[in-house]
PDB file of N, CA and C in Angstrom:
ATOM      1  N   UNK A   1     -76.299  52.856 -49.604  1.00  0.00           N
ATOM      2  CA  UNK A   1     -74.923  52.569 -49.193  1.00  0.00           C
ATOM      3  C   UNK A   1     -74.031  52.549 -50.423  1.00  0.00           C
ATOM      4  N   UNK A   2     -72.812  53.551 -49.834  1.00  0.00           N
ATOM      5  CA  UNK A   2     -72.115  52.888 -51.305  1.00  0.00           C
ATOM      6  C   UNK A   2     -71.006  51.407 -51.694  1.00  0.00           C
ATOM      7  N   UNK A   3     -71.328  51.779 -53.277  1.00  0.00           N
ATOM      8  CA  UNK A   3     -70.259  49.905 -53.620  1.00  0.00           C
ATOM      9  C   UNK A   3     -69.038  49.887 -53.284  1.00  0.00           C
ATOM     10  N   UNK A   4     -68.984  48.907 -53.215  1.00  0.00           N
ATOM     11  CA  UNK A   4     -66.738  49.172 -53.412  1.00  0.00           C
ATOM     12  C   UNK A   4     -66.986  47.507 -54.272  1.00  0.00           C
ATOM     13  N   UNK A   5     -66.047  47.598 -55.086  1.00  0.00           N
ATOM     14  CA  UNK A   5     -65.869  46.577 -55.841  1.00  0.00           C
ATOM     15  C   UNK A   5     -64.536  45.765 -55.759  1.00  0.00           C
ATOM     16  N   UNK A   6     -64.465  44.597 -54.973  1.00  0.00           N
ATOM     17  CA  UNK A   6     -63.608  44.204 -54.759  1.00  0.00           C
ATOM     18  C   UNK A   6     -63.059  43.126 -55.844  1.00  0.00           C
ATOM     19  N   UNK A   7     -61.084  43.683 -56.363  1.00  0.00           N
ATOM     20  CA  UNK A   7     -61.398  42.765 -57.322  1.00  0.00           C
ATOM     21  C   UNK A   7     -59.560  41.707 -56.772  1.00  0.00           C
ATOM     22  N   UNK A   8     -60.024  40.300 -56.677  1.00  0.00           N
ATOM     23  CA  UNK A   8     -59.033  39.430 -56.076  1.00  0.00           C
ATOM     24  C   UNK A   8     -57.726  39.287 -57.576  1.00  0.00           C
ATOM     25  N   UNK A   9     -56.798  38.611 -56.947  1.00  0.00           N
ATOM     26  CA  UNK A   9     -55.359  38.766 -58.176  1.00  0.00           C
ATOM     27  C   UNK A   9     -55.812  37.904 -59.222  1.00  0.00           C
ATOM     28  N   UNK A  10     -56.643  37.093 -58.882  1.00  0.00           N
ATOM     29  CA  UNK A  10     -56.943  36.283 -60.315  1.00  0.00           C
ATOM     30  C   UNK A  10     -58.709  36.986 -60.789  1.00  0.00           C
ATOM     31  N   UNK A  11     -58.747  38.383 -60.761  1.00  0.00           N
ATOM     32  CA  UNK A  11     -59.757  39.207 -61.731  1.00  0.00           C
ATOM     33  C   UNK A  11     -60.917  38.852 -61.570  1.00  0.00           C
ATOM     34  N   UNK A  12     -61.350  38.372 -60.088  1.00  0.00           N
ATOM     35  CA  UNK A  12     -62.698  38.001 -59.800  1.00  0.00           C
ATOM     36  C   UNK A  12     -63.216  39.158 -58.957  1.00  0.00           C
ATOM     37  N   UNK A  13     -64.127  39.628 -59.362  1.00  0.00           N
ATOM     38  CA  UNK A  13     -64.842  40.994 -58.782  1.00  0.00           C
ATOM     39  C   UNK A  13     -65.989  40.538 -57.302  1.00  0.00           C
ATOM     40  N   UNK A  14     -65.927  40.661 -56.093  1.00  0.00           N
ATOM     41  CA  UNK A  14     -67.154  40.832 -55.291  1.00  0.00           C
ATOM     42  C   UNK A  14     -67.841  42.165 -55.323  1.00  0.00           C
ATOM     43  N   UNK A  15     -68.690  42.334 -55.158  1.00  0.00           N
ATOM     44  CA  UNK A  15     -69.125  43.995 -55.076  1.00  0.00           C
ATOM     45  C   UNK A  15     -69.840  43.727 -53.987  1.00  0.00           C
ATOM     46  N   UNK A  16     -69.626  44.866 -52.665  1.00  0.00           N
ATOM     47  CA  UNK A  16     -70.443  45.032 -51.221  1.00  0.00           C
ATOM     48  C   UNK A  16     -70.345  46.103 -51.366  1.00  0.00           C
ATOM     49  N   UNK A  17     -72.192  46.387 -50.818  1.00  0.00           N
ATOM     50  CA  UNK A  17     -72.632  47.994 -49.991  1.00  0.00           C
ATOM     51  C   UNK A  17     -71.855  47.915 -48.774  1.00  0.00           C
ATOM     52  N   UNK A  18     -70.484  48.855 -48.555  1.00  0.00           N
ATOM     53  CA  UNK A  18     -70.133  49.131 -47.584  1.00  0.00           C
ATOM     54  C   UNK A  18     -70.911  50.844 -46.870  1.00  0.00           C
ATOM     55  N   UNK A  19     -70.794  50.429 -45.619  1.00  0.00           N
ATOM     56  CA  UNK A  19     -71.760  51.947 -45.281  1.00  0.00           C
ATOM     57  C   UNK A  19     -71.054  52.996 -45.207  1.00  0.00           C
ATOM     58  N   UNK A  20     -71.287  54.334 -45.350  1.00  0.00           N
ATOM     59  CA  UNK A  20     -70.750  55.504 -45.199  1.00  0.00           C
ATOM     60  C   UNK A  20     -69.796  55.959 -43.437  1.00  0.00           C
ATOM     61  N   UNK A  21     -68.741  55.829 -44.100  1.00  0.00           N
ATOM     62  CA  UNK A  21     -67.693  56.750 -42.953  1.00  0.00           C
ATOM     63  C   UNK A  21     -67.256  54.746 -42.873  1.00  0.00           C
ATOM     64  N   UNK A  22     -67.427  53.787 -42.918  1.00  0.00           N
ATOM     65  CA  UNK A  22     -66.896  52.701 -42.629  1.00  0.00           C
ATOM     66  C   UNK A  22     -66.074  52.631 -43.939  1.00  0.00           C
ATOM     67  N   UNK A  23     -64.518  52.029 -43.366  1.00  0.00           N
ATOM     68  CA  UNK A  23     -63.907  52.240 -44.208  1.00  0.00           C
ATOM     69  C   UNK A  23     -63.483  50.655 -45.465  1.00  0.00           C
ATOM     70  N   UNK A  24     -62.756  50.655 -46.382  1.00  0.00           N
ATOM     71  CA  UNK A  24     -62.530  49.523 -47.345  1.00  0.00           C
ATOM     72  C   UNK A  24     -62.660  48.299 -46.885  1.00  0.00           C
ATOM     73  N   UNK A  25     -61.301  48.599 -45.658  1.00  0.00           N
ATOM     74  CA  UNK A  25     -60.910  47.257 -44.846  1.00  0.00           C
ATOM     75  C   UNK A  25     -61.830  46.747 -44.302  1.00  0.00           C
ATOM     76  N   UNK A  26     -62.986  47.697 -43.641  1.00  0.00           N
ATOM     77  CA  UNK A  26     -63.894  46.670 -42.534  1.00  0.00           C
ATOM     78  C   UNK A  26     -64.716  46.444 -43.423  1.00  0.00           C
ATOM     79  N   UNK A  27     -65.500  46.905 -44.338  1.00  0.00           N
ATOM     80  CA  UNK A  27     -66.406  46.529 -45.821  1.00  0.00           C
ATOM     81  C   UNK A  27     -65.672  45.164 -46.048  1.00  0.00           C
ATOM     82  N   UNK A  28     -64.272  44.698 -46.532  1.00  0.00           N
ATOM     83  CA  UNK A  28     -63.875  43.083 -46.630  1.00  0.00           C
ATOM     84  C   UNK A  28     -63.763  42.696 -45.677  1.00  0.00           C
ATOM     85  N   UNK A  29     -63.350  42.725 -44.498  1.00  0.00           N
ATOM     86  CA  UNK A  29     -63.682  41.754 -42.993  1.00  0.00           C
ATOM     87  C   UNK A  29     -65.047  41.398 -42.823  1.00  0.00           C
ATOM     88  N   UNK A  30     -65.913  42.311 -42.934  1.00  0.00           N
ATOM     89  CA  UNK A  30     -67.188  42.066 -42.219  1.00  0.00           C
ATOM     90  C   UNK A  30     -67.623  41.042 -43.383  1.00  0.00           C
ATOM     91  N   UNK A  31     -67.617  41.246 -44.611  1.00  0.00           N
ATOM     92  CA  UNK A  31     -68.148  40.017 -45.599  1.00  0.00           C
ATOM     93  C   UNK A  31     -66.933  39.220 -45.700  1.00  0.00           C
ATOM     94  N   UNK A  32     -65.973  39.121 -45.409  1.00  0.00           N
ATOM     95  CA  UNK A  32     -65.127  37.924 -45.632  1.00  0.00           C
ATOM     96  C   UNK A  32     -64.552  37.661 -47.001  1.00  0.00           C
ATOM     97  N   UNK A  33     -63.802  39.117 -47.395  1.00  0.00           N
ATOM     98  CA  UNK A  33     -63.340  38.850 -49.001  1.00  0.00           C
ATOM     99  C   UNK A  33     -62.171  38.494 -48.588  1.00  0.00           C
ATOM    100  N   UNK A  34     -61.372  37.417 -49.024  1.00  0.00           N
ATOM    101  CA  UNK A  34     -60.039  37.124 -48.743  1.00  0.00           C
ATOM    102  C   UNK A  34     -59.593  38.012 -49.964  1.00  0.00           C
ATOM    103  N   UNK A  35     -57.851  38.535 -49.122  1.00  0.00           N
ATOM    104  CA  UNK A  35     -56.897  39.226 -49.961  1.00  0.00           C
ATOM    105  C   UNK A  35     -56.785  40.182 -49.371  1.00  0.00           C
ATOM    106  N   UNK A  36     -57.550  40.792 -48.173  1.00  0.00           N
ATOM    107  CA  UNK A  36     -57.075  41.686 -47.378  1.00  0.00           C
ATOM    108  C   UNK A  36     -57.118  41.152 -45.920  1.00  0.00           C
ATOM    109  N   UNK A  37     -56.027  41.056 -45.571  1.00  0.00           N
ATOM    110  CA  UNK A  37     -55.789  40.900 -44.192  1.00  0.00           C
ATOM    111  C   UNK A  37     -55.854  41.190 -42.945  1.00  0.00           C
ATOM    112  N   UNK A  38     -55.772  42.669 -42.868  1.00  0.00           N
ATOM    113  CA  UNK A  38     -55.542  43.833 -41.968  1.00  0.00           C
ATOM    114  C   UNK A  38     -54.794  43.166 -40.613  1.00  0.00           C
ATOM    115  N   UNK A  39     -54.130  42.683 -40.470  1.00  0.00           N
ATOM    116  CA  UNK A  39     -53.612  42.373 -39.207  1.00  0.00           C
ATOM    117  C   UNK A  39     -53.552  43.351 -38.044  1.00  0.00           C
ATOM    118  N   UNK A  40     -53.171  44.945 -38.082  1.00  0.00           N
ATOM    119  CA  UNK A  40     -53.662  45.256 -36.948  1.00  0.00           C
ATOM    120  C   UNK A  40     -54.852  46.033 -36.701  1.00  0.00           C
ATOM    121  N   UNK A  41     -55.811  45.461 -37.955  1.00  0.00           N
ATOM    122  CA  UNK A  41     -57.565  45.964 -37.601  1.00  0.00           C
ATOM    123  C   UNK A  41     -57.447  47.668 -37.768  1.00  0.00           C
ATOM    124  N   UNK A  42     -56.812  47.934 -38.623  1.00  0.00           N
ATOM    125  CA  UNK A  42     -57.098  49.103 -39.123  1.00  0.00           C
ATOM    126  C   UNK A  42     -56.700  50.803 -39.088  1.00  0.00           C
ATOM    127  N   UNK A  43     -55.082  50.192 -38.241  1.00  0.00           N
ATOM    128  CA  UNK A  43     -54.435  51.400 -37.189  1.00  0.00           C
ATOM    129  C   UNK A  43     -53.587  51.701 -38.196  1.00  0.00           C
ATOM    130  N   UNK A  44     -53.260  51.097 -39.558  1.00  0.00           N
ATOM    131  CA  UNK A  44     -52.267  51.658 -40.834  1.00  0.00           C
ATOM    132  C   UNK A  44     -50.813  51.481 -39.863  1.00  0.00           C
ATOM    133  N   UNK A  45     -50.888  50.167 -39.517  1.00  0.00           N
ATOM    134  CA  UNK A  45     -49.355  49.687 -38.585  1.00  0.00           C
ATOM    135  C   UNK A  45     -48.991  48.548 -39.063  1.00  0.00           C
ATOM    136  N   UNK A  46     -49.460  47.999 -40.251  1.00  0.00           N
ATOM    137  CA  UNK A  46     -49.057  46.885 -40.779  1.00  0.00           C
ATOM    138  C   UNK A  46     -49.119  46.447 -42.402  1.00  0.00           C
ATOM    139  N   UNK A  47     -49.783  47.118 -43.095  1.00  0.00           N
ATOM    140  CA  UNK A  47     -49.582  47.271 -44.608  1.00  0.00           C
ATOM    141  C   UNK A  47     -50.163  45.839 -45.054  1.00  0.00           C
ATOM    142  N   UNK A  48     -51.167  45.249 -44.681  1.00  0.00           N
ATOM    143  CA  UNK A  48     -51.599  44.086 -44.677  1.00  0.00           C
ATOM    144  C   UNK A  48     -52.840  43.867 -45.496  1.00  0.00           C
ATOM    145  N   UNK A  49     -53.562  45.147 -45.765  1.00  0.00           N
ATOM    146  CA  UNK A  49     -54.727  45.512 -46.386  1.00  0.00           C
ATOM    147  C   UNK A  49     -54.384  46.742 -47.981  1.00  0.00           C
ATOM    148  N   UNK A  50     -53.063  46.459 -47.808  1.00  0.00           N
ATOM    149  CA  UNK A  50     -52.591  47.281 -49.056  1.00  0.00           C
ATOM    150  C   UNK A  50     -53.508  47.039 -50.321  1.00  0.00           C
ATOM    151  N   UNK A  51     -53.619  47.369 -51.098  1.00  0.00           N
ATOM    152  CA  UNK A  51     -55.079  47.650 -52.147  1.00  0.00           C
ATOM    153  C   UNK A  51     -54.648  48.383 -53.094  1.00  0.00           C
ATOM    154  N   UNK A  52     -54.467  47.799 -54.493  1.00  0.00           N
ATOM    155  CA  UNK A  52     -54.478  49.377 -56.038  1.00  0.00           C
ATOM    156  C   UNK A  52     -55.893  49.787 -55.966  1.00  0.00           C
ATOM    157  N   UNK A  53     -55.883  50.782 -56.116  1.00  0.00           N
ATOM    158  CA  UNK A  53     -57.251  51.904 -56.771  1.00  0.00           C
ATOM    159  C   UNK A  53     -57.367  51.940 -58.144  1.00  0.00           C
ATOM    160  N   UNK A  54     -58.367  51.878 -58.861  1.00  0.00           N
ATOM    161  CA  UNK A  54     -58.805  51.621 -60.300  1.00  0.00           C
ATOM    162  C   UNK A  54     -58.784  53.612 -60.427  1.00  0.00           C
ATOM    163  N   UNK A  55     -57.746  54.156 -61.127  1.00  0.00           N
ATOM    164  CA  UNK A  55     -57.282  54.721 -61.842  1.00  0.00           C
ATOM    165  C   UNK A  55     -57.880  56.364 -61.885  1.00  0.00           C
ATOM    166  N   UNK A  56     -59.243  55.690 -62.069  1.00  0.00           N
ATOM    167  CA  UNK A  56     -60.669  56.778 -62.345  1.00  0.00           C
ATOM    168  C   UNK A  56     -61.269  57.324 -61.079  1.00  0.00           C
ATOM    169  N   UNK A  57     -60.749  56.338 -59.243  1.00  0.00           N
ATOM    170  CA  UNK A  57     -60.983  57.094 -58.143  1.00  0.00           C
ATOM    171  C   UNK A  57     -60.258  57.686 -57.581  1.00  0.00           C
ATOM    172  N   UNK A  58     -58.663  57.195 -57.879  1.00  0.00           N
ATOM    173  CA  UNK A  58     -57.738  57.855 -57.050  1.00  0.00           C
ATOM    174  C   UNK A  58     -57.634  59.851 -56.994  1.00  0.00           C
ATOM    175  N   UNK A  59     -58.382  60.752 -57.754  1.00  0.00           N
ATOM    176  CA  UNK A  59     -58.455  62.093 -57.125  1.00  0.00           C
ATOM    177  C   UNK A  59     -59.749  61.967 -56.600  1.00  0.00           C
ATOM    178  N   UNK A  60     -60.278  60.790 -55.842  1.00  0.00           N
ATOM    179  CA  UNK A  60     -61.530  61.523 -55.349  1.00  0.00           C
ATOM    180  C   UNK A  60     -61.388  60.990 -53.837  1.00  0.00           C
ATOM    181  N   UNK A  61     -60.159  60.129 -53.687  1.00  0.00           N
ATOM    182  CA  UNK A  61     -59.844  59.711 -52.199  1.00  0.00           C
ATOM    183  C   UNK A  61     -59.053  61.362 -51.020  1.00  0.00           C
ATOM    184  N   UNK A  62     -58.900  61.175 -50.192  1.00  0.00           N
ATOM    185  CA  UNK A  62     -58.320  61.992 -49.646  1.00  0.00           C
ATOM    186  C   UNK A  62     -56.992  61.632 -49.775  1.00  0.00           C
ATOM    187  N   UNK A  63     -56.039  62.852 -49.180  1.00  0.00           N
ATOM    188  CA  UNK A  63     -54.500  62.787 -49.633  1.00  0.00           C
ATOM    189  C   UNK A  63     -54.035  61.803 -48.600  1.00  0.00           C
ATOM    190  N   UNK A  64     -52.458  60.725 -49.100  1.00  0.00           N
ATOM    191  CA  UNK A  64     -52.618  59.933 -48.575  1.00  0.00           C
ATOM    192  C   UNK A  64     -51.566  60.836 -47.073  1.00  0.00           C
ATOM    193  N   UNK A  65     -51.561  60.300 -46.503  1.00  0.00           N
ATOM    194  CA  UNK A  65     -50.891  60.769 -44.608  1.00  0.00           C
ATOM    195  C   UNK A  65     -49.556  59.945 -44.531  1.00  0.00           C
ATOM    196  N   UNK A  66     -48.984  60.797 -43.935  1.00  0.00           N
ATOM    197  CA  UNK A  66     -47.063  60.231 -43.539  1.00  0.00           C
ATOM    198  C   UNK A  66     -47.015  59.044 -43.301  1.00  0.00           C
ATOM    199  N   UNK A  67     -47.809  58.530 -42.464  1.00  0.00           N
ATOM    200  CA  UNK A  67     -47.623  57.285 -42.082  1.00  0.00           C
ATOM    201  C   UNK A  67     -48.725  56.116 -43.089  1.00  0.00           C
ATOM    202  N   UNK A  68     -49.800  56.495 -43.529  1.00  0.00           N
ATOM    203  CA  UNK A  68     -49.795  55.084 -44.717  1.00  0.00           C
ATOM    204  C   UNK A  68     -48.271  55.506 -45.936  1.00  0.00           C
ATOM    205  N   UNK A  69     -48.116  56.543 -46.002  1.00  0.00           N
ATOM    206  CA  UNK A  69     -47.236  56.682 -47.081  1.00  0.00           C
ATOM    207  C   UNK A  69     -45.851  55.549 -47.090  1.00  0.00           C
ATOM    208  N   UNK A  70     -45.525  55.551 -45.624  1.00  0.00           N
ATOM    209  CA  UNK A  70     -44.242  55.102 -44.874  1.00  0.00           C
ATOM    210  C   UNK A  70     -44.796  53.635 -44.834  1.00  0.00           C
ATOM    211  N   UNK A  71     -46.112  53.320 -44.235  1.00  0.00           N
ATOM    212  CA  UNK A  71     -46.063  51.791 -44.304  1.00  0.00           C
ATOM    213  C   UNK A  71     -46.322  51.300 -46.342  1.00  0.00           C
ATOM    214  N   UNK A  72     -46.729  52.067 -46.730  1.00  0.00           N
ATOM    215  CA  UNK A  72     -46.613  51.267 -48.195  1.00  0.00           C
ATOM    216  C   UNK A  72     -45.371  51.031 -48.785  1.00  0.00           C
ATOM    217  N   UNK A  73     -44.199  51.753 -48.584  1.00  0.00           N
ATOM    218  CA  UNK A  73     -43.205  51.294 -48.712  1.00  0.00           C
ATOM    219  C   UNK A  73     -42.819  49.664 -48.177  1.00  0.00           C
ATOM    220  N   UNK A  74     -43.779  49.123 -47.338  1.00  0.00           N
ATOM    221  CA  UNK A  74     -43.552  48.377 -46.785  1.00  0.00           C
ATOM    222  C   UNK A  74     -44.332  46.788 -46.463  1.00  0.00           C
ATOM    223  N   UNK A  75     -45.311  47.125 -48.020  1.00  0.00           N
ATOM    224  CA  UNK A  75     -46.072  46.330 -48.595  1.00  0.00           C
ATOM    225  C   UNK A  75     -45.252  44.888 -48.978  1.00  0.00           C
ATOM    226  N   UNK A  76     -45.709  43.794 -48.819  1.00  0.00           N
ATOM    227  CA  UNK A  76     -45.136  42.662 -49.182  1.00  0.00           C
ATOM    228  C   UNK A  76     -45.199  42.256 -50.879  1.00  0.00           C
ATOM    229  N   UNK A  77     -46.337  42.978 -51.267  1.00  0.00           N
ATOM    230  CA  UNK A  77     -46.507  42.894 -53.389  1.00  0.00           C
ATOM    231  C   UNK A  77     -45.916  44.196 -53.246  1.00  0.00           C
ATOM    232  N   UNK A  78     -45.410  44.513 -54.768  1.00  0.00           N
ATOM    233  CA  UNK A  78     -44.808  46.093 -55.296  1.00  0.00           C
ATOM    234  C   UNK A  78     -46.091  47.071 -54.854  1.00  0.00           C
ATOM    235  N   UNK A  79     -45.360  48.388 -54.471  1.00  0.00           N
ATOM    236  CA  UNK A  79     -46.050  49.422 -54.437  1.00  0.00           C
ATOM    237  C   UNK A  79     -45.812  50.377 -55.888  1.00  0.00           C
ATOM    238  N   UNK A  80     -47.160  51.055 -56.317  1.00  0.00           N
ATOM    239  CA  UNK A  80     -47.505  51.225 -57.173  1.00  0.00           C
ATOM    240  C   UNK A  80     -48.427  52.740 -57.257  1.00  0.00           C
ATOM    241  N   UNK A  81     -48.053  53.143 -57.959  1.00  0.00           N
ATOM    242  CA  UNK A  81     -48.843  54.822 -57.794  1.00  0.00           C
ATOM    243  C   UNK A  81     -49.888  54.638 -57.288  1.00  0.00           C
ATOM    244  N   UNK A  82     -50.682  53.737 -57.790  1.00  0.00           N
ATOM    245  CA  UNK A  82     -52.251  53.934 -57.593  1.00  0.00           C
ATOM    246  C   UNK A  82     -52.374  52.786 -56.172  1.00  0.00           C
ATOM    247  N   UNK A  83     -50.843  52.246 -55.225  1.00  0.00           N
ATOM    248  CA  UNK A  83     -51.404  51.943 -53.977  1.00  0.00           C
ATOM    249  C   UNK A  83     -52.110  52.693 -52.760  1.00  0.00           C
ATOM    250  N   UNK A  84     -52.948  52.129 -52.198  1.00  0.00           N
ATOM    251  CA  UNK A  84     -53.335  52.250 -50.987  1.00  0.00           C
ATOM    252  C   UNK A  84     -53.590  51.525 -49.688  1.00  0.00           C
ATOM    253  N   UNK A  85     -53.469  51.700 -48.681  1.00  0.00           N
ATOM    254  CA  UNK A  85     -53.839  50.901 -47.423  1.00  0.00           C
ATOM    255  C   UNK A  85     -55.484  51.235 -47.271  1.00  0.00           C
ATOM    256  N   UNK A  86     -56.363  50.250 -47.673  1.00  0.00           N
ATOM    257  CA  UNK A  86     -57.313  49.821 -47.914  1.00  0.00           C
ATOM    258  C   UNK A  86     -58.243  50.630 -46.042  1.00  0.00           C
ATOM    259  N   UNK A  87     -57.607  50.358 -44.962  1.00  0.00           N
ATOM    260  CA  UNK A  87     -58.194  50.931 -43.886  1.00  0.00           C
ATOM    261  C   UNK A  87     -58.268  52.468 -43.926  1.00  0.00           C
ATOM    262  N   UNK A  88     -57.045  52.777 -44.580  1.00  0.00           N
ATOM    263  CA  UNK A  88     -56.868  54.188 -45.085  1.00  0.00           C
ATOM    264  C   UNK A  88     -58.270  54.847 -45.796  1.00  0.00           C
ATOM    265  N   UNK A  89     -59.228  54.286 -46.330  1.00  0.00           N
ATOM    266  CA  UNK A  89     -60.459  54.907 -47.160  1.00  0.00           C
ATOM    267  C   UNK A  89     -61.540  54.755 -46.880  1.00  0.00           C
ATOM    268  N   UNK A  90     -62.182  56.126 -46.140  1.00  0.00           N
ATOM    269  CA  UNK A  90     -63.508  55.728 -45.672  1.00  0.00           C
ATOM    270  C   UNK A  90     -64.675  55.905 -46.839  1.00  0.00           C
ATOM    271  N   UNK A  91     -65.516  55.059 -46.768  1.00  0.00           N
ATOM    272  CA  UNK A  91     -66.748  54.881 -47.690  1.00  0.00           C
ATOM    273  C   UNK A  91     -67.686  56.566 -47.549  1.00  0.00           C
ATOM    274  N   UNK A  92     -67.825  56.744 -49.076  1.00  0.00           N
ATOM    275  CA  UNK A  92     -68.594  57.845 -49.233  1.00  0.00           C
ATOM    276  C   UNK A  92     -69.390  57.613 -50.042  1.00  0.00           C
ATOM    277  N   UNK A  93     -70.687  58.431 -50.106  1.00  0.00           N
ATOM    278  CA  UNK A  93     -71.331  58.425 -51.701  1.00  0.00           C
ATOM    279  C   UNK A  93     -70.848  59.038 -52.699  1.00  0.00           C
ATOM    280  N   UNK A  94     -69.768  60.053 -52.638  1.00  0.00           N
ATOM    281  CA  UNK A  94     -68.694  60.496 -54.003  1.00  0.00           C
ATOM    282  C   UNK A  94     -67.907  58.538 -54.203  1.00  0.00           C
ATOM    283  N   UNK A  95     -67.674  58.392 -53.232  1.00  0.00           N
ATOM    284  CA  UNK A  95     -66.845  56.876 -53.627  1.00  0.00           C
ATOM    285  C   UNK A  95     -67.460  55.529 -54.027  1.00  0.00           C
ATOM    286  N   UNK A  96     -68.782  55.452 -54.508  1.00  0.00           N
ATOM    287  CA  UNK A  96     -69.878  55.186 -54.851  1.00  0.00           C
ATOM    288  C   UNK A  96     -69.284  53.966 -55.859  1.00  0.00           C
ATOM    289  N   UNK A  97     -69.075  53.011 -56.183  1.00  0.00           N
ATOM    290  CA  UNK A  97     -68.672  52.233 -57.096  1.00  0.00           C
ATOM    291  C   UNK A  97     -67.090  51.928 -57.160  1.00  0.00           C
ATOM    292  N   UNK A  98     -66.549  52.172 -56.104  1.00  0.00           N
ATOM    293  CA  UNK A  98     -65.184  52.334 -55.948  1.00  0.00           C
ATOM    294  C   UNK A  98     -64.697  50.875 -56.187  1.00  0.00           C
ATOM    295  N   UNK A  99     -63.365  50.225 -57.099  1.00  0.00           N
ATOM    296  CA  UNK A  99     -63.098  49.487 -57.132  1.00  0.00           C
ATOM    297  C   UNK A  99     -61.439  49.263 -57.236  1.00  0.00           C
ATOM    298  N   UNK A 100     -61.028  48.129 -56.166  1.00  0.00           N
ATOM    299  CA  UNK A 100     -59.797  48.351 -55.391  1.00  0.00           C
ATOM    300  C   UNK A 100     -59.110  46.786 -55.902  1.00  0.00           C
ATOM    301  N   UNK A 101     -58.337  46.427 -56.254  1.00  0.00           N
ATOM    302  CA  UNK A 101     -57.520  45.655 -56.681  1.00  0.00           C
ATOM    303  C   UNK A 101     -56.610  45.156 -55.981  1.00  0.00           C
ATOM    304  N   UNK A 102     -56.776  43.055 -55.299  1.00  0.00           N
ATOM    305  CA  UNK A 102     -55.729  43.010 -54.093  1.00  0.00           C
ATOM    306  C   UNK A 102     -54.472  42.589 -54.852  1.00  0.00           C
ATOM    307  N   UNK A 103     -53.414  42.936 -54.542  1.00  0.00           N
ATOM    308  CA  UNK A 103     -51.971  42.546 -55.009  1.00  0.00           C
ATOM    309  C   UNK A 103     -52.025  40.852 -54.522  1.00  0.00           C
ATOM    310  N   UNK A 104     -51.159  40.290 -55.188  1.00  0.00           N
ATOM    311  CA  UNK A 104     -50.960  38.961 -55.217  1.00  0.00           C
ATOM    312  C   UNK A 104     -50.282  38.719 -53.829  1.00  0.00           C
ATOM    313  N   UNK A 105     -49.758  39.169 -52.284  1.00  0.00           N
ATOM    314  CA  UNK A 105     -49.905  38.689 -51.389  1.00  0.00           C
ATOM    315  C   UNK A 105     -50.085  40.238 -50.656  1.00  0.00           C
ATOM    316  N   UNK A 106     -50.642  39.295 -48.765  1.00  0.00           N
ATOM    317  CA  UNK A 106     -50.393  40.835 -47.914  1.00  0.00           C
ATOM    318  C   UNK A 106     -49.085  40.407 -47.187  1.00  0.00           C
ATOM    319  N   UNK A 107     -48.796  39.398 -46.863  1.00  0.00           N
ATOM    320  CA  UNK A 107     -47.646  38.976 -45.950  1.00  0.00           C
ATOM    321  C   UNK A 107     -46.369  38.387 -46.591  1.00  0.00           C
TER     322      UNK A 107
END
């Protein structure tokens, strides 16, 4: 399974085997990392699971789509080149060690 490395605003890292094709968001729900929220469970209708990407994965995600583009504008922390909506990224073995950074709030 691959990692995703979850890292909270005060620089504390969890790391979970999330499984392949399951995406960021449900990898932190199902273990219970606070800092992502997802309020509407993963439909990219609420910007609640917004997430930075560590620098070194962002060309290996897919391109981001009109509508996470439109809800990150609409993130409650600054949006930031390297944001993403965390439901937005499904787990791969290219994404193998992936580590995602939560902004200091989702709401």
């Amino acid at each position: 399974m691959p990692l995703v490395n979850y890292v909270d605003h005060g620089g504390n890292s969890t790391p979970i085997d999330v499984p392949a094709n399951d995406s960021v968001m449900e990898g932190a729900i199902a273990n219970g990392v606070e800092g992502i929220v997802a309020e509407c469970g993963g439909s990219a209708m609420c910007a609640t699971c917004h997430v930075y990407v560590r620098e070194e994965f962002l060309a290996l995600l897919p391109p981001m789509g009109e509508v996470e583009d439109t809800m990150l504008d609409l993130t409650a922390s600054e949006r930031r080149d390297n944001s993403r909506l965390s439901c937005q990224i499904r787990m791969s073995d290219a994404l193998d060690g992936l580590t995602v950074e939560m902004p200091e709030a989702q709401t």
